[in-house]
Protein backbone atom coordinates (compact mmCIF):
# COMPACT_ATOMS: atom_id res chain seq x y z
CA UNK A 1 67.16 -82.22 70.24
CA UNK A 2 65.78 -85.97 68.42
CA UNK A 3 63.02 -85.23 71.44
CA UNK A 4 62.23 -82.20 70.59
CA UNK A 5 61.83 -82.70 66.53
CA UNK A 6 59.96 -85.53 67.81
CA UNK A 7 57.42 -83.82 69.44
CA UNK A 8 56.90 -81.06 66.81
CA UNK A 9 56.21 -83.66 64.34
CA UNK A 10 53.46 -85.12 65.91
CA UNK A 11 52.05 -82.43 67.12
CA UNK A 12 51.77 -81.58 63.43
CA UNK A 13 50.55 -84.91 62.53
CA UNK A 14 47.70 -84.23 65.26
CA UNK A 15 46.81 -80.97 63.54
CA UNK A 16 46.60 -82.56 60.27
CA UNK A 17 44.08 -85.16 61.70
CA UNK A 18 42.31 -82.31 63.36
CA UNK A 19 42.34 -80.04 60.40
CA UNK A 20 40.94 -83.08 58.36
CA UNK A 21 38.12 -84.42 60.64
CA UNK A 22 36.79 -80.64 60.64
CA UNK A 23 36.75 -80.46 57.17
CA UNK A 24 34.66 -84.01 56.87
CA UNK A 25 32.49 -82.59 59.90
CA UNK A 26 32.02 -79.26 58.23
CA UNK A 27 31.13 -80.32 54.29
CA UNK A 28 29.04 -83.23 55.61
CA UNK A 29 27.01 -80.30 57.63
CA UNK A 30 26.96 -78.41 54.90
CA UNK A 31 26.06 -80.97 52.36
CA UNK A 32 22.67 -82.83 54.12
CA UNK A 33 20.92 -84.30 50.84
CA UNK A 34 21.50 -85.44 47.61
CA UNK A 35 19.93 -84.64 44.09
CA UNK A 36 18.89 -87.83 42.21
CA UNK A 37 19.27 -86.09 39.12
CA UNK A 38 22.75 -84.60 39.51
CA UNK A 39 26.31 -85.47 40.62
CA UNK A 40 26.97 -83.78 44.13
CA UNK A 41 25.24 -82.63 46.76
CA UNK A 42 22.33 -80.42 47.89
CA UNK A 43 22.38 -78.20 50.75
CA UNK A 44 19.71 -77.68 52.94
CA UNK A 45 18.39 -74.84 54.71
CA UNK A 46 18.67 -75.89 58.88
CA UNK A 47 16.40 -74.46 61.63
CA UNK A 48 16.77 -71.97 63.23
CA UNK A 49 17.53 -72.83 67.19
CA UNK A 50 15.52 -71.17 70.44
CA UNK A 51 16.94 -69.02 72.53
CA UNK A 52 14.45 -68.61 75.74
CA UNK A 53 13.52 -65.02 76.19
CA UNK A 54 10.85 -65.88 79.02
CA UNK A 55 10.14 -68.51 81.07
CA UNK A 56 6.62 -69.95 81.03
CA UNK A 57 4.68 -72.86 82.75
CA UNK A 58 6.51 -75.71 83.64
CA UNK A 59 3.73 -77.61 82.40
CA UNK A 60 2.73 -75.88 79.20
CA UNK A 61 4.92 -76.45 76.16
CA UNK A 62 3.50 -73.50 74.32
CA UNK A 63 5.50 -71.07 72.73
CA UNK A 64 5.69 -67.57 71.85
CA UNK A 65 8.18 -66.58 69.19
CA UNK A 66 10.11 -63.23 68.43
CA UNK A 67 11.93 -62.52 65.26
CA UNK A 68 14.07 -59.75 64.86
CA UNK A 69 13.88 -57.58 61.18
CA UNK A 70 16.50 -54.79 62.02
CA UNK A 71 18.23 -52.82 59.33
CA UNK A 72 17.73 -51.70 56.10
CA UNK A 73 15.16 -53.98 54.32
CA UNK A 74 16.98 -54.59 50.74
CA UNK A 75 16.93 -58.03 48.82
CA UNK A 76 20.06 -59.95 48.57
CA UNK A 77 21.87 -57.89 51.92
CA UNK A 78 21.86 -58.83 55.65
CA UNK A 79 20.27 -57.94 58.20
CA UNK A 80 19.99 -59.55 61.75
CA UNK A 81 18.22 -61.84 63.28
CA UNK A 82 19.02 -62.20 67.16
CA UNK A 83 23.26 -61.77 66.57
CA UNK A 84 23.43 -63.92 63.58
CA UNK A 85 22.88 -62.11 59.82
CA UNK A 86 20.28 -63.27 57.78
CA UNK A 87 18.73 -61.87 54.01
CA UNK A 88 14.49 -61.41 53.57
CA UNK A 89 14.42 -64.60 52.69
CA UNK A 90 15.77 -65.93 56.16
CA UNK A 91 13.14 -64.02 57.73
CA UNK A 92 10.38 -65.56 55.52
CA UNK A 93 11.74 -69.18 56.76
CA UNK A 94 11.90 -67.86 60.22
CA UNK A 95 8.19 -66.87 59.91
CA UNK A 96 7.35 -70.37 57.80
CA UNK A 97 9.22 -72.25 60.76
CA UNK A 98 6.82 -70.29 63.09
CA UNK A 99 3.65 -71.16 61.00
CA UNK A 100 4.39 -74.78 61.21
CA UNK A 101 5.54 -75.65 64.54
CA UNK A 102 2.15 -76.58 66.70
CA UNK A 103 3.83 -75.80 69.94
CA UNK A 104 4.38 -72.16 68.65
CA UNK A 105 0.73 -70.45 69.54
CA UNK A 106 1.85 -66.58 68.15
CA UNK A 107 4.66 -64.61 67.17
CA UNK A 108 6.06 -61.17 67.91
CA UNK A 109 7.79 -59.92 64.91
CA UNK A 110 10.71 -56.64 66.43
CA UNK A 111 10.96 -54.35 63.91
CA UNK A 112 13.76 -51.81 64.09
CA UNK A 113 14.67 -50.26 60.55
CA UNK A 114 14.28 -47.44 58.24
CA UNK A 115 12.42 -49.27 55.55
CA UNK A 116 14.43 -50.02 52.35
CA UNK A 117 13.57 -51.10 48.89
CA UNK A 118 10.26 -51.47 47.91
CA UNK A 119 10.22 -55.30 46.61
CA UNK A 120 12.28 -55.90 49.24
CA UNK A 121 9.51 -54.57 51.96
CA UNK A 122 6.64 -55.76 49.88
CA UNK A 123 7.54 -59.23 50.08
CA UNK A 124 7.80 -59.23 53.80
CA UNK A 125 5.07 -57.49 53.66
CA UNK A 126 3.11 -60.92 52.02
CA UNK A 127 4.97 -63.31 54.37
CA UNK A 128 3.89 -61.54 57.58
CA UNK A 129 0.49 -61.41 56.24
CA UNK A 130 0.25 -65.08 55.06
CA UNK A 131 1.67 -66.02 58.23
CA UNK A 132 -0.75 -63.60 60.74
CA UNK A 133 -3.61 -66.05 58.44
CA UNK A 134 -2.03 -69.10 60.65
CA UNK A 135 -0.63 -67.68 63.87
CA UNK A 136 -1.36 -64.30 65.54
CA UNK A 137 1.86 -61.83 64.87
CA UNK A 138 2.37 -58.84 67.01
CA UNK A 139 4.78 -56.56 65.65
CA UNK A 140 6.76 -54.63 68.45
CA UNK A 141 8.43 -51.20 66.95
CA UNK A 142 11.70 -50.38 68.34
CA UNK A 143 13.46 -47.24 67.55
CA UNK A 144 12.52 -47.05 64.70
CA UNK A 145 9.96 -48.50 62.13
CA UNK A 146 9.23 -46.06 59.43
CA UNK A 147 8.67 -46.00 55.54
CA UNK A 148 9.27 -49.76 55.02
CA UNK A 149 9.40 -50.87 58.06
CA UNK A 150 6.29 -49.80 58.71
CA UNK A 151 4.48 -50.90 55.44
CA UNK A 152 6.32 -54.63 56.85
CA UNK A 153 4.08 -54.14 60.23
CA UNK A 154 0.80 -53.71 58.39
CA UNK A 155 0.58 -57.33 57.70
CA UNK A 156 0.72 -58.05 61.24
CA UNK A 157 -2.38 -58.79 63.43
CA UNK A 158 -1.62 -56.14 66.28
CA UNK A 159 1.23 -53.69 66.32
CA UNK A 160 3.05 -52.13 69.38
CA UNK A 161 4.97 -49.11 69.40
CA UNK A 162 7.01 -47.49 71.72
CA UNK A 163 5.92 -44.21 72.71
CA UNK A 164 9.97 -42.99 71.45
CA UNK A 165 9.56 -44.74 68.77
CA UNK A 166 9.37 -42.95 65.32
CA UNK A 167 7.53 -44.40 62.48
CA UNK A 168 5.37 -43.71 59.14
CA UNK A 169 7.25 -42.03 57.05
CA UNK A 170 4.57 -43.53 54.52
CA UNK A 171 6.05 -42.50 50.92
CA UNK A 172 8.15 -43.74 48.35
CA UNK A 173 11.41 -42.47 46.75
CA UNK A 174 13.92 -42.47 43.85
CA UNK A 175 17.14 -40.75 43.69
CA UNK A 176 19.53 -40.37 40.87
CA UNK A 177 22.81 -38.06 40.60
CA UNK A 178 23.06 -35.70 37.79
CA UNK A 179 26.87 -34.64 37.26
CA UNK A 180 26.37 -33.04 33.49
CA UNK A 181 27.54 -29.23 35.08
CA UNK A 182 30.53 -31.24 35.97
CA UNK A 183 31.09 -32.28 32.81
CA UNK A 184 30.62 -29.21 31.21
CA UNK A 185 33.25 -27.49 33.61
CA UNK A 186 35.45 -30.40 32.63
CA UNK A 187 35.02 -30.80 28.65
CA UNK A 188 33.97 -34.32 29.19
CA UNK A 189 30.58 -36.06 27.55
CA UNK A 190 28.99 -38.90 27.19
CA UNK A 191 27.92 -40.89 23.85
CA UNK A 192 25.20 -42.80 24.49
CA UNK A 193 22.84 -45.11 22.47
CA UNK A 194 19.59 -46.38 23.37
CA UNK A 195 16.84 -48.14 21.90
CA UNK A 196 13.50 -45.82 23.43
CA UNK A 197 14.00 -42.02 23.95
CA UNK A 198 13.52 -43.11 27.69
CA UNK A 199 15.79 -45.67 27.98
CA UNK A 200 18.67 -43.40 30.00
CA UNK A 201 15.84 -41.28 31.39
CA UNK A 202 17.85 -41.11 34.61
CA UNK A 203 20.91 -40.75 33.67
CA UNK A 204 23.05 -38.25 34.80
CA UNK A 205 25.14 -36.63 32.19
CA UNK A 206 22.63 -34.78 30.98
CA UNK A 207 19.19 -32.64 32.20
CA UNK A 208 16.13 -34.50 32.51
CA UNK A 209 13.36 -33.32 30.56
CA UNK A 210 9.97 -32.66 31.21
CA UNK A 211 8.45 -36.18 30.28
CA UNK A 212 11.35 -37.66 31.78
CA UNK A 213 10.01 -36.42 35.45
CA UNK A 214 6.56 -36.88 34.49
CA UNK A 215 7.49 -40.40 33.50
CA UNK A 216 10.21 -41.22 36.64
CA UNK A 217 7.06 -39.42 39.17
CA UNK A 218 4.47 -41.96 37.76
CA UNK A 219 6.58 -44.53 39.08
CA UNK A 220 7.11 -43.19 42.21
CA UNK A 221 3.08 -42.31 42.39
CA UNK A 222 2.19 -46.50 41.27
CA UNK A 223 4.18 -47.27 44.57
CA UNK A 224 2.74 -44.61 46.78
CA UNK A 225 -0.39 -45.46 45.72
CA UNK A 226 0.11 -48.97 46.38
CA UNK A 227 1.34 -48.53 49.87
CA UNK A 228 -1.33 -45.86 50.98
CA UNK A 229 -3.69 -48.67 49.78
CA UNK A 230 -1.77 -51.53 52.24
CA UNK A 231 -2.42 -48.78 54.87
CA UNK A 232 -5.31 -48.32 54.35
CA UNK A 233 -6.87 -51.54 54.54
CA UNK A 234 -4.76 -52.79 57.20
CA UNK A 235 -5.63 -49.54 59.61
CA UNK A 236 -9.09 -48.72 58.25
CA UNK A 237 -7.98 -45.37 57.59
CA UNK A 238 -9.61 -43.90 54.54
CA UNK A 239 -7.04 -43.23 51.40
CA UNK A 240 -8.57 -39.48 51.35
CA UNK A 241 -7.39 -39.19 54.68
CA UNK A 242 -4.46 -40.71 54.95
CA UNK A 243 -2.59 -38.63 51.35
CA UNK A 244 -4.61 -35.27 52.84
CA UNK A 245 -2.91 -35.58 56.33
CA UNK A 246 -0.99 -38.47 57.52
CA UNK A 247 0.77 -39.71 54.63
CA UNK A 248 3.05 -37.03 53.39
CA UNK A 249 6.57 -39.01 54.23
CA UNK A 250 6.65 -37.41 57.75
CA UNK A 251 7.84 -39.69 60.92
CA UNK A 252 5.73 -39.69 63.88
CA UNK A 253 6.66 -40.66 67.60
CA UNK A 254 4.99 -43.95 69.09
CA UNK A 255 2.29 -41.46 70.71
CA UNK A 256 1.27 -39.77 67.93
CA UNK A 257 1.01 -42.70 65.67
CA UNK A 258 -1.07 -44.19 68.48
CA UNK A 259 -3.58 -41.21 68.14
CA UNK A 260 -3.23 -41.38 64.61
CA UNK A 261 -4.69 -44.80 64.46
CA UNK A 262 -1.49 -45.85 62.60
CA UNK A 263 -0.83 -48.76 65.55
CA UNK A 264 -2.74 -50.03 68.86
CA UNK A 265 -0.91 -49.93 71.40
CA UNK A 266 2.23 -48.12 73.55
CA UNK A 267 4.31 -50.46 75.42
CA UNK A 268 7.87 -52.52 75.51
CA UNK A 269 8.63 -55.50 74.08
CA UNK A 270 7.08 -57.34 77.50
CA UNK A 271 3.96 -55.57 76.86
CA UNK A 272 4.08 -57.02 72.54
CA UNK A 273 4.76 -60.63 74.92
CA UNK A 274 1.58 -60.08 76.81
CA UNK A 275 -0.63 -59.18 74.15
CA UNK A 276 0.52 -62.27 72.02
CA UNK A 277 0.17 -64.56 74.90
CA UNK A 278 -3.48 -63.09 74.89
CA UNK A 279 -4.61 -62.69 71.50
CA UNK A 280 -3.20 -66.66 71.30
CA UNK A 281 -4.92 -67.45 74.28
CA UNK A 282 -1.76 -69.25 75.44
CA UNK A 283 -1.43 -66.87 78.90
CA UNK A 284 1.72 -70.11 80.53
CA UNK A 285 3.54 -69.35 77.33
CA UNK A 286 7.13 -69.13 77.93
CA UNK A 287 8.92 -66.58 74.75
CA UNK A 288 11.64 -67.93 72.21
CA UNK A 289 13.75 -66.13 70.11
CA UNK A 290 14.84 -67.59 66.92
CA UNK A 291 18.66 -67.70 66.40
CA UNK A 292 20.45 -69.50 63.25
CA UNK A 293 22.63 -72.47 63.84
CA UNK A 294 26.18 -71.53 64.09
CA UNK A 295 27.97 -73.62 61.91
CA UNK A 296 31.07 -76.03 62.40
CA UNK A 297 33.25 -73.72 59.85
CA UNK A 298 31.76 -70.90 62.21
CA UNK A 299 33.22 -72.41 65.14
CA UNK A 300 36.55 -73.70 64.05
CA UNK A 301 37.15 -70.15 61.89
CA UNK A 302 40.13 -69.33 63.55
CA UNK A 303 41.41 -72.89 61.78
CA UNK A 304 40.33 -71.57 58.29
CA UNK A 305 42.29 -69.80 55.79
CA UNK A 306 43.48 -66.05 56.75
CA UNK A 307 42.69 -63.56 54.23
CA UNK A 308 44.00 -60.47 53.71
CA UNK A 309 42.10 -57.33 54.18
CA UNK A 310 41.19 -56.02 50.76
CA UNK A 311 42.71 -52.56 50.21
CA UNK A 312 39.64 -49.95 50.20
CA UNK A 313 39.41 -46.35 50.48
CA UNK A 314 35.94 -45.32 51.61
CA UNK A 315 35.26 -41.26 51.99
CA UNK A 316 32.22 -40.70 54.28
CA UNK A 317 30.56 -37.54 54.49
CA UNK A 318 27.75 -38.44 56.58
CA UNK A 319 29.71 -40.06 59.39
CA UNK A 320 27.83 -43.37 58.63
CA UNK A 321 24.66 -41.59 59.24
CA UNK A 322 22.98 -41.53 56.11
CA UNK A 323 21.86 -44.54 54.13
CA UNK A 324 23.61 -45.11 50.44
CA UNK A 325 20.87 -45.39 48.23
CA UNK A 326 21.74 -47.08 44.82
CA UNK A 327 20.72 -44.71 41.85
CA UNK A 328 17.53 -45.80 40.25
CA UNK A 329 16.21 -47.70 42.81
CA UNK A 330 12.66 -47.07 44.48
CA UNK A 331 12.63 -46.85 48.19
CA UNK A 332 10.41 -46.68 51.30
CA UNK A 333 12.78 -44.22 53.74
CA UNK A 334 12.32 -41.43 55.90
CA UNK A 335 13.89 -38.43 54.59
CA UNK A 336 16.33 -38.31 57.57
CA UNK A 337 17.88 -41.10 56.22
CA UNK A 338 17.87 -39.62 52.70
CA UNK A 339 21.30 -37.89 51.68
């Protein structure tokens, strides 16, 4: 019995020495620099680690890299690069990493979302572009690539489409819910007080007027405007053209796009490899794909603290099909993905 509580206590002390040198491991990992000017600690961003896609020549340390941009393109949410989540701004510092690394002759940017906000998609937009000034960047269009996604490809130097793949989709959006029937059905109203007679032009306990939508559709025009414009130079497809008969917010396979002039090239992902080991010059090139770092407090998790599920009742029309836009907010989307 004395053996047993023996044992169990230091196998408990172990633990405790376990649990603690993860803890030092983890917030010295997490903690890499120090602010001169304040009490505490810093934390940097890491790099992001290589995960070899292709082999190239044993003798050629040149690199091609691919970056995944998958998802819905919104600031401040995740979406994936290789199997680890990452924000717009990880995908910025994947490109930046790209840029600077010498060894690293071009870089094949996968693009396989909807689109999403318009900021959001604008400034990937600029970082793809800035970075296709340094290093070629062939963009490779999986399933899909449309509204935003593809307004993200025009800043690349080449772009490669699947002949499946659907893309365009070039127009913007706003959506906002208008319950005031509702309330009038139900007695209920709404007192509101604003300081400019289009202050709560979308809200949605009462009608819109007429220089409410005249006002909200300017908006929507500035950003539609803007993008054609992106297109336009990027493609060398006239405005005229492009608002008379390609951009009206349709999607368009990978062959039709082609014809359209709206990208280069049909192919797979190999063939987006090939044509950035070319336009690099760089033909021994092996292929990377960026991945970020999992961390210690990823890898001991099952050590961490358990929480409890939180307690949420979600109703789902749409079977997870449609996209949940937030009310108010301008969009690049197809209209598939439009409730």
């Amino acid at each position: 019995m004395k053996k047993g509580v023996g044992c169990l206590v230091a196998f408990l002390v172990v633990a405790l020495l376990f649990s603690m040198g993860v803890n030092f491991l983890q917030f010295a990992s997490n903690n890499l620099g120090m602010d001169a000017s304040s009490v505490g600690f810093v934390k940097q961003h890491e790099k992001f680690t290589e995960i070899l896609e292709q082999e190239g020549s044993s003798k050629s340390r040149d690199k091609i890299v691919r970056i995944d941009l998958e998802g819905l393109i919104a600031s401040g949410s995740d979406g994936l690069l290789g199997s680890v989540t990452m924000d717009v701004e990880g995908v910025k510092r994947a490109l930046a990493q790209a840029a600077a690394d010498s060894n690293v002759k071009a870089i094949v940017l996968r693009v396989n979302s909807p689109g999403g906000e318009v900021t959001a998609s604008d400034m990937l937009y600029e970082a793809v572009k800035e970075t296709a000034k340094k290093k070629k960047v062939v963009v490779y269009m999986d399933s899909l690539a449309a509204s935003g996604g593809y307004y993200v490809s025009c800043g690349a130097t080449k772009i490669v489409a699947n002949e499946t793949t659907l893309t365009g989709s070039i127009g913007v959006i706003i959506q906002a819910f208008n319950y005031a029937g509702a309330f009038d059905k139900l007695g209920l109203a709404t007192n509101t007080f604003a300081s400019g007679k289009f202050k709560d032009s979308l809200s949605g306990s009462r009608p819109m007027r007429d220089d409410e939508k005249a006002y909200v559709q300017e908006l929507v025009t500035q950003m539609y405007d803007k993008f054609v414009g992106i297109v336009s130079e990027a493609r060398g497809i006239s405005t005229d053209e492009l608002k008379t008969h390609i951009a009206d917010g349709r999607v368009y396979t990978g062959g039709e796009a082609k014809k359209l002039k709206l990208v280069d090239q049909l192919g797979y992902v190999e063939d987006a490899y090939a044509l950035a080991r070319s336009l690099a010059g760089a033909p021994d090139a092996m292929v990377v794909k960026y991945q970020r770092r999992s961390g210690i407090g990823e890898l001991f998790g099952a050590f961490g603290e358990t929480k409890a599920p939180k307690q949420t009742v979600r109703v789902d029309l749409s079977g997870g099909l449609l996209t949940r836009l937030q009310p108010g907010q301008l969009y690049m989307l197809p209209p598939t993905m439009v409730p």
